[in-house]
N, C-alpha and C. Protein backbone atom coordinates (compact mmCIF):
# COMPACT_ATOMS: atom_id res chain seq x y z
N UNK A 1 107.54 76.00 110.17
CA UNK A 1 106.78 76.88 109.29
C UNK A 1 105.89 77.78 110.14
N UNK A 2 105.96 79.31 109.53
CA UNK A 2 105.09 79.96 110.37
C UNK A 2 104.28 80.37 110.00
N UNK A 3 102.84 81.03 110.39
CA UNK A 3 101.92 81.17 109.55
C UNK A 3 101.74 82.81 109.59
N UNK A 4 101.00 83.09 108.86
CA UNK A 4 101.01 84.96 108.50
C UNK A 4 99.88 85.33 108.80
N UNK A 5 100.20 86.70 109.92
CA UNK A 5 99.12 87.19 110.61
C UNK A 5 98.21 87.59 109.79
N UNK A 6 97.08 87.44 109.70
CA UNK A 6 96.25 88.47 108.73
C UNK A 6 95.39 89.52 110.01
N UNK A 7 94.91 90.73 109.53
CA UNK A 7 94.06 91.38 109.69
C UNK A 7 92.93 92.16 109.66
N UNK A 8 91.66 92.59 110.10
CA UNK A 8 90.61 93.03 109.04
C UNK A 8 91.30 94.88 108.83
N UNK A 9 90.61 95.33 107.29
CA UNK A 9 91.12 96.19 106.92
C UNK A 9 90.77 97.46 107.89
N UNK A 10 90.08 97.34 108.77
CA UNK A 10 90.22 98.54 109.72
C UNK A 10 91.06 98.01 110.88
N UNK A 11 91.04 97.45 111.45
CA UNK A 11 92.69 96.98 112.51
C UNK A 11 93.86 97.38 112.30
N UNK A 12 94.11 96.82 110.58
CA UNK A 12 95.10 97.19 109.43
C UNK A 12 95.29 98.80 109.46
N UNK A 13 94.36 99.62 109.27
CA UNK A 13 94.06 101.24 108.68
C UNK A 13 94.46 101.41 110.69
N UNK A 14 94.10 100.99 111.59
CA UNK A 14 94.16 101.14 112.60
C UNK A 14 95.68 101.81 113.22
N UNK A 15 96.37 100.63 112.92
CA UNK A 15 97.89 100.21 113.20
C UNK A 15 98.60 101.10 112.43
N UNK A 16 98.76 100.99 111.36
CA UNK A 16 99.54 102.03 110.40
C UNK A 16 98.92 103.42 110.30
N UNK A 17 98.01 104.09 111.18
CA UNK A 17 97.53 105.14 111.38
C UNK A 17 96.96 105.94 110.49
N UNK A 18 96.25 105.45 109.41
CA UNK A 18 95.62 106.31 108.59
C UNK A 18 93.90 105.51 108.62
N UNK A 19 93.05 106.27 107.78
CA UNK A 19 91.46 105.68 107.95
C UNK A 19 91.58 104.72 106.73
N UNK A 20 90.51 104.00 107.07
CA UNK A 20 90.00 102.69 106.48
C UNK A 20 90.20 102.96 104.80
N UNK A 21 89.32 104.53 104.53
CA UNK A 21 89.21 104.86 103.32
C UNK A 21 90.93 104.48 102.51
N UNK A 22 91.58 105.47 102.87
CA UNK A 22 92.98 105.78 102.46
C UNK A 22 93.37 104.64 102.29
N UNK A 23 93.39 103.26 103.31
CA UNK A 23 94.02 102.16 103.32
C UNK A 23 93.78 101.55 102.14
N UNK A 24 92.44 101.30 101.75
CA UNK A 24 91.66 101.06 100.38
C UNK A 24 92.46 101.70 98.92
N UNK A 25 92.52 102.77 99.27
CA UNK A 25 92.77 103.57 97.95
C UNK A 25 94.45 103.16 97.43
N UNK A 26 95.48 102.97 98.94
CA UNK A 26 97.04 102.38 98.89
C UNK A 26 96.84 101.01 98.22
N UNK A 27 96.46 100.54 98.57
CA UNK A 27 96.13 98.86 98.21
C UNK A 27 95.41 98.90 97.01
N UNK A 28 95.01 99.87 96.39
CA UNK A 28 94.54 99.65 95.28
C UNK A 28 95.90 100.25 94.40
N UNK A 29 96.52 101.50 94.68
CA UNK A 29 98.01 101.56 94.23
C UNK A 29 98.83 100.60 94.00
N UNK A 30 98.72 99.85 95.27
CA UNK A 30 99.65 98.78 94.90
C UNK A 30 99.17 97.45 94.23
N UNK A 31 98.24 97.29 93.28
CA UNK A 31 97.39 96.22 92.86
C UNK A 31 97.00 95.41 93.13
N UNK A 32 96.90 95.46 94.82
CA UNK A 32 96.01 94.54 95.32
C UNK A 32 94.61 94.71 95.52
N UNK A 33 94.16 93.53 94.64
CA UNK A 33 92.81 93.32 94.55
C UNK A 33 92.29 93.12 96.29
N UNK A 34 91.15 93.54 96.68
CA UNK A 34 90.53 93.04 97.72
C UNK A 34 89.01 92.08 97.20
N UNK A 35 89.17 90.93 97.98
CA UNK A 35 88.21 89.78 97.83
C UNK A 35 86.90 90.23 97.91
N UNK A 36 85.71 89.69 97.06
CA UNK A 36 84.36 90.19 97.17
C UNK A 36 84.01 89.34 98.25
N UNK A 37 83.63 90.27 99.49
CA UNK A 37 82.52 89.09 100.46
C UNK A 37 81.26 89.86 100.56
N UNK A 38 80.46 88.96 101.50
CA UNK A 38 79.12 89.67 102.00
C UNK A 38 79.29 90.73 102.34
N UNK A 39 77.72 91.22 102.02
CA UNK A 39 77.71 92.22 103.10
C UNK A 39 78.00 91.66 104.54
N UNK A 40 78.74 92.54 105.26
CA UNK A 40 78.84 92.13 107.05
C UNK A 40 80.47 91.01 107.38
N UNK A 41 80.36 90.49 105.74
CA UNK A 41 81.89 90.01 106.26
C UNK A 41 83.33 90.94 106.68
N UNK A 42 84.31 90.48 106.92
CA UNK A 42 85.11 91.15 106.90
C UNK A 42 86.56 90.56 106.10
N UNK A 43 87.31 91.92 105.38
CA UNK A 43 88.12 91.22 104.31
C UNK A 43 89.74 91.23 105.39
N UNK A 44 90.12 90.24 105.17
CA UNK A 44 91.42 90.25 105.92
C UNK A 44 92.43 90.14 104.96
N UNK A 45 94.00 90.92 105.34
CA UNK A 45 95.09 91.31 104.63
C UNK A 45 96.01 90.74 105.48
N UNK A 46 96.75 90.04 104.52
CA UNK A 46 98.36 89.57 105.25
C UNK A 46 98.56 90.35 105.50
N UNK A 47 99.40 90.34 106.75
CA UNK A 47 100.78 91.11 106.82
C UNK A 47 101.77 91.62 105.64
N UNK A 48 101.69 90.64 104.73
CA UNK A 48 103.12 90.82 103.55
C UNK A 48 102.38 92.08 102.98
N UNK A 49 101.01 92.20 102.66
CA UNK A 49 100.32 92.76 102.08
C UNK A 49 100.02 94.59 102.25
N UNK A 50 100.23 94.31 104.16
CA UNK A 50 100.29 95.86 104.47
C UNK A 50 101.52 96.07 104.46
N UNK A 51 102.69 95.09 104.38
CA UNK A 51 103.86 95.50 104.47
C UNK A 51 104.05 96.15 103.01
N UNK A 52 103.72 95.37 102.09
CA UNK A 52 103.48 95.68 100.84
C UNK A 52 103.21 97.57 100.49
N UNK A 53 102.46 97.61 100.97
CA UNK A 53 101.70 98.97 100.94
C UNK A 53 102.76 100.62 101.54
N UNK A 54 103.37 99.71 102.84
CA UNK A 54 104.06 100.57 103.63
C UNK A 54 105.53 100.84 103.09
N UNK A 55 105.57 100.03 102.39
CA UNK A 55 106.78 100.06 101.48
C UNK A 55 106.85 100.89 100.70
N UNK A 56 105.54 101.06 99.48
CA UNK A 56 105.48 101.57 98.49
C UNK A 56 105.53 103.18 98.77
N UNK A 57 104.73 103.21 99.95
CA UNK A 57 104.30 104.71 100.19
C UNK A 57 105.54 105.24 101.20
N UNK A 58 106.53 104.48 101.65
CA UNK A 58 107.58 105.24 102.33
C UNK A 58 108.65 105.68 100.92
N UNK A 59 108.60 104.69 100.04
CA UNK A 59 109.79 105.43 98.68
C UNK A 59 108.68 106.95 97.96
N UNK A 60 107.50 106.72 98.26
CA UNK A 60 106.51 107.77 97.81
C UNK A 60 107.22 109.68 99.06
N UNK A 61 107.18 108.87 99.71
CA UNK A 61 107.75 109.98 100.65
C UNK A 61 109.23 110.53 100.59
N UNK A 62 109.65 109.42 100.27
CA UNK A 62 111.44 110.03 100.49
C UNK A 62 111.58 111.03 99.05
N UNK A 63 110.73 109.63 97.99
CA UNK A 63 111.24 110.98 96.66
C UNK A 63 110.57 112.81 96.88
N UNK A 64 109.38 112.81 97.13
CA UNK A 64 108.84 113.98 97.77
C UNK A 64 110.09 114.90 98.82
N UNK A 65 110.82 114.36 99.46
CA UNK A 65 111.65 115.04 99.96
C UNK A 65 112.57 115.27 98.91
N UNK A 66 112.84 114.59 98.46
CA UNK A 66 114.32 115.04 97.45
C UNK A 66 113.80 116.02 96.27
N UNK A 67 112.53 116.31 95.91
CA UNK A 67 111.61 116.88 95.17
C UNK A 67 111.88 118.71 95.91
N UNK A 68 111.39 118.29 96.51
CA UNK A 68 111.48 119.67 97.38
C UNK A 68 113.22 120.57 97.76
N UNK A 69 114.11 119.44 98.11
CA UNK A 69 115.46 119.95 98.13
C UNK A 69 116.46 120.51 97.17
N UNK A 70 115.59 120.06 95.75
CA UNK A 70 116.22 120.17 94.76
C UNK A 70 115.82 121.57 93.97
């Protein structure tokens, strides 16, 4: 059994190259709730979760191309 990387949401916004903000706003597209912590904590996201995200917004892109060709 393996276990699933998590990351905090700016590492996350880091890696997949967009800002913290934007990352927030995808993840809220895709209905993932983010956990209430403290102030000063930090919220960490599976992997499945940004995969989740990167998914949604690459079929967001392709239809945009076929939008435009047509």
């Amino acid at each position: 059994m393996s276990l699933e990387r998590h990351y905090s949401l700016s590492e996350a916004a880091r890696l997949i190259g967009v800002r913290r903000h934007t990352l927030k706003v995808w993840l809220a597209e895709c209905a993932i709730v983010l956990p209430e912590v403290a102030r000063g904590s930090k919220v960490m996201l599976r992997e499945s979760q940004i995969q989740q995200v990167l998914r949604k917004r690459e079929a967001k892109a392709d239809w945009s191309l076929v939008r435009r060709t047509a």
